[in-house]
PDB file of N, CA and C in Angstrom:
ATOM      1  N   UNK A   1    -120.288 -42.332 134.442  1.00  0.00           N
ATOM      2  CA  UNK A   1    -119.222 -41.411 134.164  1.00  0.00           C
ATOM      3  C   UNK A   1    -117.990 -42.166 133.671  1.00  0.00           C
ATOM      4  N   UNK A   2    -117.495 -43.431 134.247  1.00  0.00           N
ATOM      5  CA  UNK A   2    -116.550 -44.063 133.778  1.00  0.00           C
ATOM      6  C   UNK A   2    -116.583 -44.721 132.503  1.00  0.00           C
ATOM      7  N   UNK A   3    -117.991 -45.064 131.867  1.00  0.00           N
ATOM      8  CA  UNK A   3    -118.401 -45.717 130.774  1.00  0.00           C
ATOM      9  C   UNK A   3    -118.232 -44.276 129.868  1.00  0.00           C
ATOM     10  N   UNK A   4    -118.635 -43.295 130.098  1.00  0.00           N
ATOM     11  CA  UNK A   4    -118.204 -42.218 128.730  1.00  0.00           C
ATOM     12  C   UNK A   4    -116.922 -41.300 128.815  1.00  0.00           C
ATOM     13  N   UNK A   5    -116.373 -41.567 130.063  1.00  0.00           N
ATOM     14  CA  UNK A   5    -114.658 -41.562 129.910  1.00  0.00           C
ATOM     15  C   UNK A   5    -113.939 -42.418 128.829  1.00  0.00           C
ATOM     16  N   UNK A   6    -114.511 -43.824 129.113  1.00  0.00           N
ATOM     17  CA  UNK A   6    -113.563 -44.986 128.354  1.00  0.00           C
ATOM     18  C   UNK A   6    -114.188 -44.807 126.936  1.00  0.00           C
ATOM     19  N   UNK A   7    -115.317 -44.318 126.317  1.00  0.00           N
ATOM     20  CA  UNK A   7    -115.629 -43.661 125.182  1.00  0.00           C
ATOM     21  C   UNK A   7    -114.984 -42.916 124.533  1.00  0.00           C
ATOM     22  N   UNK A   8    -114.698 -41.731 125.368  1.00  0.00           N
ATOM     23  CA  UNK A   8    -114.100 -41.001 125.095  1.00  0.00           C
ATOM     24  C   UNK A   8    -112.705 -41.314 124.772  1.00  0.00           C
ATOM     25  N   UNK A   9    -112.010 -42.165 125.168  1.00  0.00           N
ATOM     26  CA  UNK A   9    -110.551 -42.661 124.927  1.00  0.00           C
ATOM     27  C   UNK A   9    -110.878 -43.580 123.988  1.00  0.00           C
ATOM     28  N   UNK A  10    -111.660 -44.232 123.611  1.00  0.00           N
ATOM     29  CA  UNK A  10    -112.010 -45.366 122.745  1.00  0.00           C
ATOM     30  C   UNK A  10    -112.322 -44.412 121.354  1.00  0.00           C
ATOM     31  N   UNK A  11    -112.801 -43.493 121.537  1.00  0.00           N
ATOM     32  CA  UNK A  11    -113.161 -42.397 120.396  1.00  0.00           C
ATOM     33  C   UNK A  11    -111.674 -41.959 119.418  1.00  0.00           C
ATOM     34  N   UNK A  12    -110.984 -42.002 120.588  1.00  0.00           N
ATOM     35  CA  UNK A  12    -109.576 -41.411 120.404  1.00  0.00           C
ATOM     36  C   UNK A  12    -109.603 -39.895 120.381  1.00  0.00           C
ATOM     37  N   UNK A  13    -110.792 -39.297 121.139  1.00  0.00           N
ATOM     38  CA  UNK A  13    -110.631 -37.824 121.293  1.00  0.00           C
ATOM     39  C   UNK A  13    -109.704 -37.292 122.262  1.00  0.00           C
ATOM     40  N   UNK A  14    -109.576 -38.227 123.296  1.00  0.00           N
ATOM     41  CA  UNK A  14    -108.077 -37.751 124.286  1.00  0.00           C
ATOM     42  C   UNK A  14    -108.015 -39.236 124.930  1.00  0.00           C
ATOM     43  N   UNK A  15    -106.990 -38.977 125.457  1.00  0.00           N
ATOM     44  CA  UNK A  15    -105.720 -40.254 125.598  1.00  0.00           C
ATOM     45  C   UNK A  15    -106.099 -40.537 127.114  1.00  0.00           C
ATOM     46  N   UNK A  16    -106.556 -41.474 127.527  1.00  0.00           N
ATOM     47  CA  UNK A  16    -107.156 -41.517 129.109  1.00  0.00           C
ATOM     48  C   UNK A  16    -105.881 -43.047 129.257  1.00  0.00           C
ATOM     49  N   UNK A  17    -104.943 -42.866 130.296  1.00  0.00           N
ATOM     50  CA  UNK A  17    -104.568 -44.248 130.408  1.00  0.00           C
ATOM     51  C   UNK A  17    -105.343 -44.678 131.599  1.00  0.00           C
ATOM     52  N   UNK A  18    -106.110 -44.178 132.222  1.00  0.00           N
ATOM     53  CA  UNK A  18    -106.961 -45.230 133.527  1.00  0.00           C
ATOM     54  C   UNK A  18    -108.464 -44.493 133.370  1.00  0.00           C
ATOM     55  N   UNK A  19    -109.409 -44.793 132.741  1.00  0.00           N
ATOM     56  CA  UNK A  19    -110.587 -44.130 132.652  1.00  0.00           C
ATOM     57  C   UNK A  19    -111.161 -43.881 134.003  1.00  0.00           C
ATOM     58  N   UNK A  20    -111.313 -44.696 135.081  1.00  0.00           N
ATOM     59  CA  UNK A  20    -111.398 -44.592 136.579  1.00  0.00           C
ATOM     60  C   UNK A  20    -111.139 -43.268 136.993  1.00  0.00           C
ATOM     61  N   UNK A  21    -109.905 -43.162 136.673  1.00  0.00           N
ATOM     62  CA  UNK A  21    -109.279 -41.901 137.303  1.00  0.00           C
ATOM     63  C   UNK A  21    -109.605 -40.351 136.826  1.00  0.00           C
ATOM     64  N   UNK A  22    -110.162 -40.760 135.321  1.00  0.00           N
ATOM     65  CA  UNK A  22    -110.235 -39.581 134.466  1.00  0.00           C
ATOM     66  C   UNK A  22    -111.946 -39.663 134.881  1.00  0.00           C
ATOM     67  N   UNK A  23    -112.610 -40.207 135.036  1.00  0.00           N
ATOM     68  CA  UNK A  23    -113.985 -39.915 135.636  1.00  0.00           C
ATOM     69  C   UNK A  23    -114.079 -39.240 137.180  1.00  0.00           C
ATOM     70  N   UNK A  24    -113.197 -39.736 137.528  1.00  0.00           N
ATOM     71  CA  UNK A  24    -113.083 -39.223 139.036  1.00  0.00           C
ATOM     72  C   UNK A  24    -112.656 -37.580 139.262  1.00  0.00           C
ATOM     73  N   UNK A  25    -111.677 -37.249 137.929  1.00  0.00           N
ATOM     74  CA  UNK A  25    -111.174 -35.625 138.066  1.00  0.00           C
ATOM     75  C   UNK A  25    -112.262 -35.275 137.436  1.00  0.00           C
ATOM     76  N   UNK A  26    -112.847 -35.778 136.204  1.00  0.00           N
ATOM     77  CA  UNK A  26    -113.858 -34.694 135.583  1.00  0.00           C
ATOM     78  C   UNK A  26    -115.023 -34.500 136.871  1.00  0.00           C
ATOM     79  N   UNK A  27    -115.606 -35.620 137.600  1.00  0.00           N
ATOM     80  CA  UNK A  27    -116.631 -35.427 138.806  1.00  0.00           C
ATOM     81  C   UNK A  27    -115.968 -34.419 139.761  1.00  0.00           C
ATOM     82  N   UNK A  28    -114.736 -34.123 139.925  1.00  0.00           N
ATOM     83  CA  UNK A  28    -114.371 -33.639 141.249  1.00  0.00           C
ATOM     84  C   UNK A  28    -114.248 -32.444 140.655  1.00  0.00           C
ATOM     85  N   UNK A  29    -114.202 -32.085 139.724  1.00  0.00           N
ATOM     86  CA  UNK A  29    -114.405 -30.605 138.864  1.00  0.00           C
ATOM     87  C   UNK A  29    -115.559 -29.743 138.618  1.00  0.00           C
ATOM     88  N   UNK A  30    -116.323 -31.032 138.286  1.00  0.00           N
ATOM     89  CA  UNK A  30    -117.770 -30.300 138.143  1.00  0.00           C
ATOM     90  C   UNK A  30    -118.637 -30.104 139.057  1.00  0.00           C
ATOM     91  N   UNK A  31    -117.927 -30.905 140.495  1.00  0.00           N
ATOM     92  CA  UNK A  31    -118.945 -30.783 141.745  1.00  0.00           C
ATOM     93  C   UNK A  31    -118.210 -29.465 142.032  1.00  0.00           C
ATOM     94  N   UNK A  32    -116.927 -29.441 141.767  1.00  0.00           N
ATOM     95  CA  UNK A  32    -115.976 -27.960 143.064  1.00  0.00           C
ATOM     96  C   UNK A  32    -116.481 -26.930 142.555  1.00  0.00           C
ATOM     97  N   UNK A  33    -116.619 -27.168 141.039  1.00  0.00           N
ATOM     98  CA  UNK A  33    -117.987 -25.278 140.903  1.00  0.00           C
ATOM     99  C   UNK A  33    -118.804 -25.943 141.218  1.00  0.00           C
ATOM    100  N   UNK A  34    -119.986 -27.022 141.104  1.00  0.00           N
ATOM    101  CA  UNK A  34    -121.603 -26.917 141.299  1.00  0.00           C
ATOM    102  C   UNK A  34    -121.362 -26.305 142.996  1.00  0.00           C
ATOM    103  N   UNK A  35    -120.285 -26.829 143.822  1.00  0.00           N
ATOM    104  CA  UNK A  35    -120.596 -26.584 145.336  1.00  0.00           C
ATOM    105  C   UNK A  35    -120.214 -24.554 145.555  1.00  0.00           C
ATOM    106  N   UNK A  36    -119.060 -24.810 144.621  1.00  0.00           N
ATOM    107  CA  UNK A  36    -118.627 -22.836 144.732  1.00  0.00           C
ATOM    108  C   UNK A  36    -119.654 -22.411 143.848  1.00  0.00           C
ATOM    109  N   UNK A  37    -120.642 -22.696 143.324  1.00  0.00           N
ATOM    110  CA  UNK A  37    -121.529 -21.773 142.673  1.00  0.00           C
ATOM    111  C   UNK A  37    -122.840 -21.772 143.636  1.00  0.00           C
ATOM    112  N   UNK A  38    -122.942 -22.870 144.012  1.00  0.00           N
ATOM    113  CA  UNK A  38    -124.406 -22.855 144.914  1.00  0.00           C
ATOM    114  C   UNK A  38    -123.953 -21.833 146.797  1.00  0.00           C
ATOM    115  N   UNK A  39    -122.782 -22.095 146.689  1.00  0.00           N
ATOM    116  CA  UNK A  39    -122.282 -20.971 147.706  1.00  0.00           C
ATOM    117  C   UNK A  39    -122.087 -20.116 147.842  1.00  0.00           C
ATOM    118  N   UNK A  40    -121.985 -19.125 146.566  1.00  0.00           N
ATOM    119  CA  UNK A  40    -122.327 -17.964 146.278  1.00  0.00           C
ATOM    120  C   UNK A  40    -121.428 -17.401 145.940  1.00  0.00           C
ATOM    121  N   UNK A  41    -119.486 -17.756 145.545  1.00  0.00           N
ATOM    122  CA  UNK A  41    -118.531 -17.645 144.929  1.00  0.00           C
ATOM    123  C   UNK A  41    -118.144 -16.778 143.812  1.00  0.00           C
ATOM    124  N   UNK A  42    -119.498 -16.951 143.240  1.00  0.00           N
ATOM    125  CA  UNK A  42    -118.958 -16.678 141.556  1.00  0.00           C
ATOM    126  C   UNK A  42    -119.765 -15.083 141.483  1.00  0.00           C
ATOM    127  N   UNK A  43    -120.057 -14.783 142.592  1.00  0.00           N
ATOM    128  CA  UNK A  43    -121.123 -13.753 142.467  1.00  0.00           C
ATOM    129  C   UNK A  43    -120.926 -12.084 141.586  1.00  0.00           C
ATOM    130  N   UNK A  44    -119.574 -12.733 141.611  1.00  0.00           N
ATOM    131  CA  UNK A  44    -118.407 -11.156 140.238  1.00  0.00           C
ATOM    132  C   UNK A  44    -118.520 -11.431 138.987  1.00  0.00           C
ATOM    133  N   UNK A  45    -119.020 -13.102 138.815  1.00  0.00           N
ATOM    134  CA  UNK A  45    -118.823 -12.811 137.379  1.00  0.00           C
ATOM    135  C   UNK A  45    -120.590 -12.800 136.634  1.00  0.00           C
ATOM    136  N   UNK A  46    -120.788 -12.096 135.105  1.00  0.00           N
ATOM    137  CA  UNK A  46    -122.154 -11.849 134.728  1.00  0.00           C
ATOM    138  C   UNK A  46    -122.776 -13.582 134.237  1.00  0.00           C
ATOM    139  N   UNK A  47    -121.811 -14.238 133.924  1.00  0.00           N
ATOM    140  CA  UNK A  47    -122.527 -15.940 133.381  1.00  0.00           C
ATOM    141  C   UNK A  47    -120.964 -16.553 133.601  1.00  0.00           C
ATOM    142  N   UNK A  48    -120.995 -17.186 134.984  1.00  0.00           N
ATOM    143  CA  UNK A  48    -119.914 -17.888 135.640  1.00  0.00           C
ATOM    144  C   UNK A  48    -120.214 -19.425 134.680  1.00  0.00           C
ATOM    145  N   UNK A  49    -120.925 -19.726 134.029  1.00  0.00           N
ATOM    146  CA  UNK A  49    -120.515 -20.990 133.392  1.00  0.00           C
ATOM    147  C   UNK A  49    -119.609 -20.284 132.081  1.00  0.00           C
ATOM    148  N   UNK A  50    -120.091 -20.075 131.673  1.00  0.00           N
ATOM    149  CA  UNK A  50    -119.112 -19.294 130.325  1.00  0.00           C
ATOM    150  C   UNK A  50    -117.549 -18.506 130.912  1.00  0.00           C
ATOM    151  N   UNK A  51    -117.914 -18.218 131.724  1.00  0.00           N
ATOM    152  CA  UNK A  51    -116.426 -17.678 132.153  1.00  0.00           C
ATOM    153  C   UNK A  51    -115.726 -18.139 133.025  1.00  0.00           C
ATOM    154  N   UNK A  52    -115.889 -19.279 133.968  1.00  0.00           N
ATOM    155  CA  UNK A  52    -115.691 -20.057 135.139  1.00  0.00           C
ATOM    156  C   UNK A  52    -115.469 -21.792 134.317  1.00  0.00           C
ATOM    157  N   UNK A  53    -116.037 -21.863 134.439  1.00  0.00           N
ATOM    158  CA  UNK A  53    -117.234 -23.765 133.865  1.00  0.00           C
ATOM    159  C   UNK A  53    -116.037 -24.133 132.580  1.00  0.00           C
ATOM    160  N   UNK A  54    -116.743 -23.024 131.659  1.00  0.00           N
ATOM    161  CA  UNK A  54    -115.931 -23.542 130.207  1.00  0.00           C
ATOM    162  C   UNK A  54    -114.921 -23.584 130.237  1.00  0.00           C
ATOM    163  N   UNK A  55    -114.044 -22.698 130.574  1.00  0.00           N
ATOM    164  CA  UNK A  55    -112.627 -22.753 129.817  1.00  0.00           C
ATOM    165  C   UNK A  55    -112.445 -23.631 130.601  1.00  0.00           C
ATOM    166  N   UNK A  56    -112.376 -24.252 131.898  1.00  0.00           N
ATOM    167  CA  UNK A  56    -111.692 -24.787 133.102  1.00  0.00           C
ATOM    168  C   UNK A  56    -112.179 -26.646 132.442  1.00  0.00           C
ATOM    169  N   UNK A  57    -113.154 -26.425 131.486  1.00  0.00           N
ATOM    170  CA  UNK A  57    -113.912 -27.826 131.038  1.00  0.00           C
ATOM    171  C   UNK A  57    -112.883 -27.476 129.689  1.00  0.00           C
ATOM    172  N   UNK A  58    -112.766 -26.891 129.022  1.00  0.00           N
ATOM    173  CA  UNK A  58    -112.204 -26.815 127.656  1.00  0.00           C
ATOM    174  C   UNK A  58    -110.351 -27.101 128.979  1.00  0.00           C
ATOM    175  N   UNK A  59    -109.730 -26.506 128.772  1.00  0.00           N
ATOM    176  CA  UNK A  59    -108.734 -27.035 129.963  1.00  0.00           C
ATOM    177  C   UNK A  59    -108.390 -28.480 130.702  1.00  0.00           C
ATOM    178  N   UNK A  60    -109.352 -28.752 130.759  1.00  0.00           N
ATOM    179  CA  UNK A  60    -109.538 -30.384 131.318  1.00  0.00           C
ATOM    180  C   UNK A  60    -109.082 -31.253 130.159  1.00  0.00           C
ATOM    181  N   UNK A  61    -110.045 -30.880 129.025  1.00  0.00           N
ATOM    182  CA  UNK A  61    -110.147 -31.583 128.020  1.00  0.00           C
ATOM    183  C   UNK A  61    -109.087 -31.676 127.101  1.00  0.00           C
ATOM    184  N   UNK A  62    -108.111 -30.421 127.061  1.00  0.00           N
ATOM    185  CA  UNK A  62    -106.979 -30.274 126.370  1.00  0.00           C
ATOM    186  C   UNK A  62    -105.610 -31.113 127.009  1.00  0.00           C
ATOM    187  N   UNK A  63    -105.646 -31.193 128.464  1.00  0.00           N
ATOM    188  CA  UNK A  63    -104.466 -32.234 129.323  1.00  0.00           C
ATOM    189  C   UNK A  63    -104.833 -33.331 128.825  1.00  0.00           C
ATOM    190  N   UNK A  64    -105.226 -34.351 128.246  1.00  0.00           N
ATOM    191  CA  UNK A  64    -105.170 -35.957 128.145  1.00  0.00           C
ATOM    192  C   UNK A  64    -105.345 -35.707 126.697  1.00  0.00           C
ATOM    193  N   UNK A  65    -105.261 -34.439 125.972  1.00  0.00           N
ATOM    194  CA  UNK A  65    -104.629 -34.545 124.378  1.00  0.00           C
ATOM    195  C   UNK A  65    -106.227 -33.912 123.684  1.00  0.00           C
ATOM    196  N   UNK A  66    -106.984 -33.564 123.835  1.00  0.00           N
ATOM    197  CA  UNK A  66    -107.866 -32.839 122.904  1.00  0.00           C
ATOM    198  C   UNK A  66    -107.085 -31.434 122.355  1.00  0.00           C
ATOM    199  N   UNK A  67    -108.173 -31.501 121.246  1.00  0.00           N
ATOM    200  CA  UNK A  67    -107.325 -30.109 120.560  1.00  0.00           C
ATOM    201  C   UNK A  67    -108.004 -29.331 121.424  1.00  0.00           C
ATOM    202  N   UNK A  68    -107.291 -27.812 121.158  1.00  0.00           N
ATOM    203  CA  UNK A  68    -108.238 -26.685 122.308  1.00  0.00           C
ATOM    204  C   UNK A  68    -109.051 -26.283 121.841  1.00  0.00           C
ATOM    205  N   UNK A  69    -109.024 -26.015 120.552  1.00  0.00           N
ATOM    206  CA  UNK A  69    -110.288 -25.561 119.433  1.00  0.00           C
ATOM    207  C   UNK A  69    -111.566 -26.014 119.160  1.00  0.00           C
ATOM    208  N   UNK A  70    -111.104 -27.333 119.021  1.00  0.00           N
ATOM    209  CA  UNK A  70    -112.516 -28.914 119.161  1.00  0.00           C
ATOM    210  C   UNK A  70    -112.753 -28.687 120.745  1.00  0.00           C
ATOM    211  N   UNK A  71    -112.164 -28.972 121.737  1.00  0.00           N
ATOM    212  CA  UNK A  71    -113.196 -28.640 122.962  1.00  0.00           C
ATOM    213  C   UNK A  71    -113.477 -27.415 123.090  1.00  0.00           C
ATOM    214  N   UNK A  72    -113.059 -26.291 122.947  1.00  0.00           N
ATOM    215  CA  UNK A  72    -114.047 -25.192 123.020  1.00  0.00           C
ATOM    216  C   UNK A  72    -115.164 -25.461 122.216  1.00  0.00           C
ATOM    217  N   UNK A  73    -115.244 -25.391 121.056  1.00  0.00           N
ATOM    218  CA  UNK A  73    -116.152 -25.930 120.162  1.00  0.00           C
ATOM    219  C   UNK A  73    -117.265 -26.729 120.639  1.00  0.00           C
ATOM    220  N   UNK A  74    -116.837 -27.798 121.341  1.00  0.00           N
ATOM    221  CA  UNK A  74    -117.750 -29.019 121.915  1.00  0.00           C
ATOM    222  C   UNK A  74    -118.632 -28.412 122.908  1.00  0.00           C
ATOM    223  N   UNK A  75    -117.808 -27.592 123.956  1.00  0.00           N
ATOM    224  CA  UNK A  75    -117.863 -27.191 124.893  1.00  0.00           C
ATOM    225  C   UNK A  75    -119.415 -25.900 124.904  1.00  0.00           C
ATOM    226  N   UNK A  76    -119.202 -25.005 123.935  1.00  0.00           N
ATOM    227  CA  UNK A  76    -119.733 -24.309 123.073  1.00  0.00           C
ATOM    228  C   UNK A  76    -121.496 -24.450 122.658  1.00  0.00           C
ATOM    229  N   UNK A  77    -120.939 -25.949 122.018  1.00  0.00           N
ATOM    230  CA  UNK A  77    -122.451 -26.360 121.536  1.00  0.00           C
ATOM    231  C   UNK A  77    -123.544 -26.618 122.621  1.00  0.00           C
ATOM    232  N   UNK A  78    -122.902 -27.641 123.867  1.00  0.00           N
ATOM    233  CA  UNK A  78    -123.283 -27.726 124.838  1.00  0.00           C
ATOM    234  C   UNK A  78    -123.846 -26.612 125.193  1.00  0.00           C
ATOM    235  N   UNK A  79    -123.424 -25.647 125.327  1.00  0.00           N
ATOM    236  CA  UNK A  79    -123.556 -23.950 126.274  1.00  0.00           C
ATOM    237  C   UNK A  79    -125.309 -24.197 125.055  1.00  0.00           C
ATOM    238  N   UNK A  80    -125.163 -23.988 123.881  1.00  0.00           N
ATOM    239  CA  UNK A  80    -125.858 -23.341 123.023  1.00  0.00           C
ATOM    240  C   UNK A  80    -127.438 -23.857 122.525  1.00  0.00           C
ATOM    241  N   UNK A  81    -127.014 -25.596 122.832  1.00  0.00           N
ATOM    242  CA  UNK A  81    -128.400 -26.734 123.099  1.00  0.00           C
ATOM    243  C   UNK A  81    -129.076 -26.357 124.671  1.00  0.00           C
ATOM    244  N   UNK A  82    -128.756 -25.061 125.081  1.00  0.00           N
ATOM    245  CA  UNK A  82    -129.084 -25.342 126.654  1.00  0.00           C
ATOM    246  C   UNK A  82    -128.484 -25.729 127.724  1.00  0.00           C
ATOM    247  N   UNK A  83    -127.204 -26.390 127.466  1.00  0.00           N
ATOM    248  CA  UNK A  83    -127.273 -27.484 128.506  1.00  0.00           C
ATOM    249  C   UNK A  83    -126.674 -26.596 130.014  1.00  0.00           C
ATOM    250  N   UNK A  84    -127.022 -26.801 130.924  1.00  0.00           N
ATOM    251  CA  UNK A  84    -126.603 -26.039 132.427  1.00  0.00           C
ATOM    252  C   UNK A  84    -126.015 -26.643 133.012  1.00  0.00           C
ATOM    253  N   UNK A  85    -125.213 -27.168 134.045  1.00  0.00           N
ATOM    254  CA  UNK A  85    -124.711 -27.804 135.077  1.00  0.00           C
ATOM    255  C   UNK A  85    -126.072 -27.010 135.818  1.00  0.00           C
ATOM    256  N   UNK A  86    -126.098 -28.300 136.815  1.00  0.00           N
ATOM    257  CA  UNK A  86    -126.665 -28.644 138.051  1.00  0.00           C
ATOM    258  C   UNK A  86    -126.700 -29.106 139.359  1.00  0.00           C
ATOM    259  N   UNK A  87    -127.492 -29.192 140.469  1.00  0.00           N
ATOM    260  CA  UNK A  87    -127.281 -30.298 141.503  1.00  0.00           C
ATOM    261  C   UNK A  87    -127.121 -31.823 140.902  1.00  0.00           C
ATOM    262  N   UNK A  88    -128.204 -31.635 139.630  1.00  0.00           N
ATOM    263  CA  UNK A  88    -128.688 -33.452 139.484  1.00  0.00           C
ATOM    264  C   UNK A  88    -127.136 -33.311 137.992  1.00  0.00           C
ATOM    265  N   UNK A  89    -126.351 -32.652 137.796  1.00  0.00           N
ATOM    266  CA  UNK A  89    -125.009 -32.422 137.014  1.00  0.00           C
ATOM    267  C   UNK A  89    -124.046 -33.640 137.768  1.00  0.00           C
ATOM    268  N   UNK A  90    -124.133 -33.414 138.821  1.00  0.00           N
ATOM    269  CA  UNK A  90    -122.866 -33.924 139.866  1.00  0.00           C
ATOM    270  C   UNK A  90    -123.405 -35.554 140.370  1.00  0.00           C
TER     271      UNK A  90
END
């Protein structure tokens, strides 16, 4: 996780000044839904990754300087190749 943080700042897609730290919020994000979704939390909404997950991941991605458009976008494709969060996510 810390090796495609510092990518990600090395990319120059957003501005990470301690990659450590920016691996550590994106993990502590994606476990606090994997744990509120496997607990049964989200149970109001019809596809809690799309309406929960994304924006809050598109959101993340926009604080250390991504555009909002390109991470929705990114965010998006992900949704659209399949990809799910998981237990084996976290």
């Amino acid at each position: 996780m810390i090796e495609a943080a510092r990518r990600l700042g090395a990319a120059g897609e957003l501005t990470l000044e301690d990659p450590n730290a920016a691996a550590g919020a994106l993990w502590s994000f994606v476990h606090g839904y994997i744990t509120l979704e496997l607990a049964g939390h989200f149970t109001e909404f019809a596809d809690p990754v799309r309406q929960v997950l994304l924006p809050m991941g598109v959101t993340f991605c926009v604080g250390p300087g991504a555009d909002r458009a390109s991470a929705l976008a990114s965010h998006e494709a992900a949704l659209q190749q399949g990809w799910r969060p998981g237990p084996e996510t976290v």
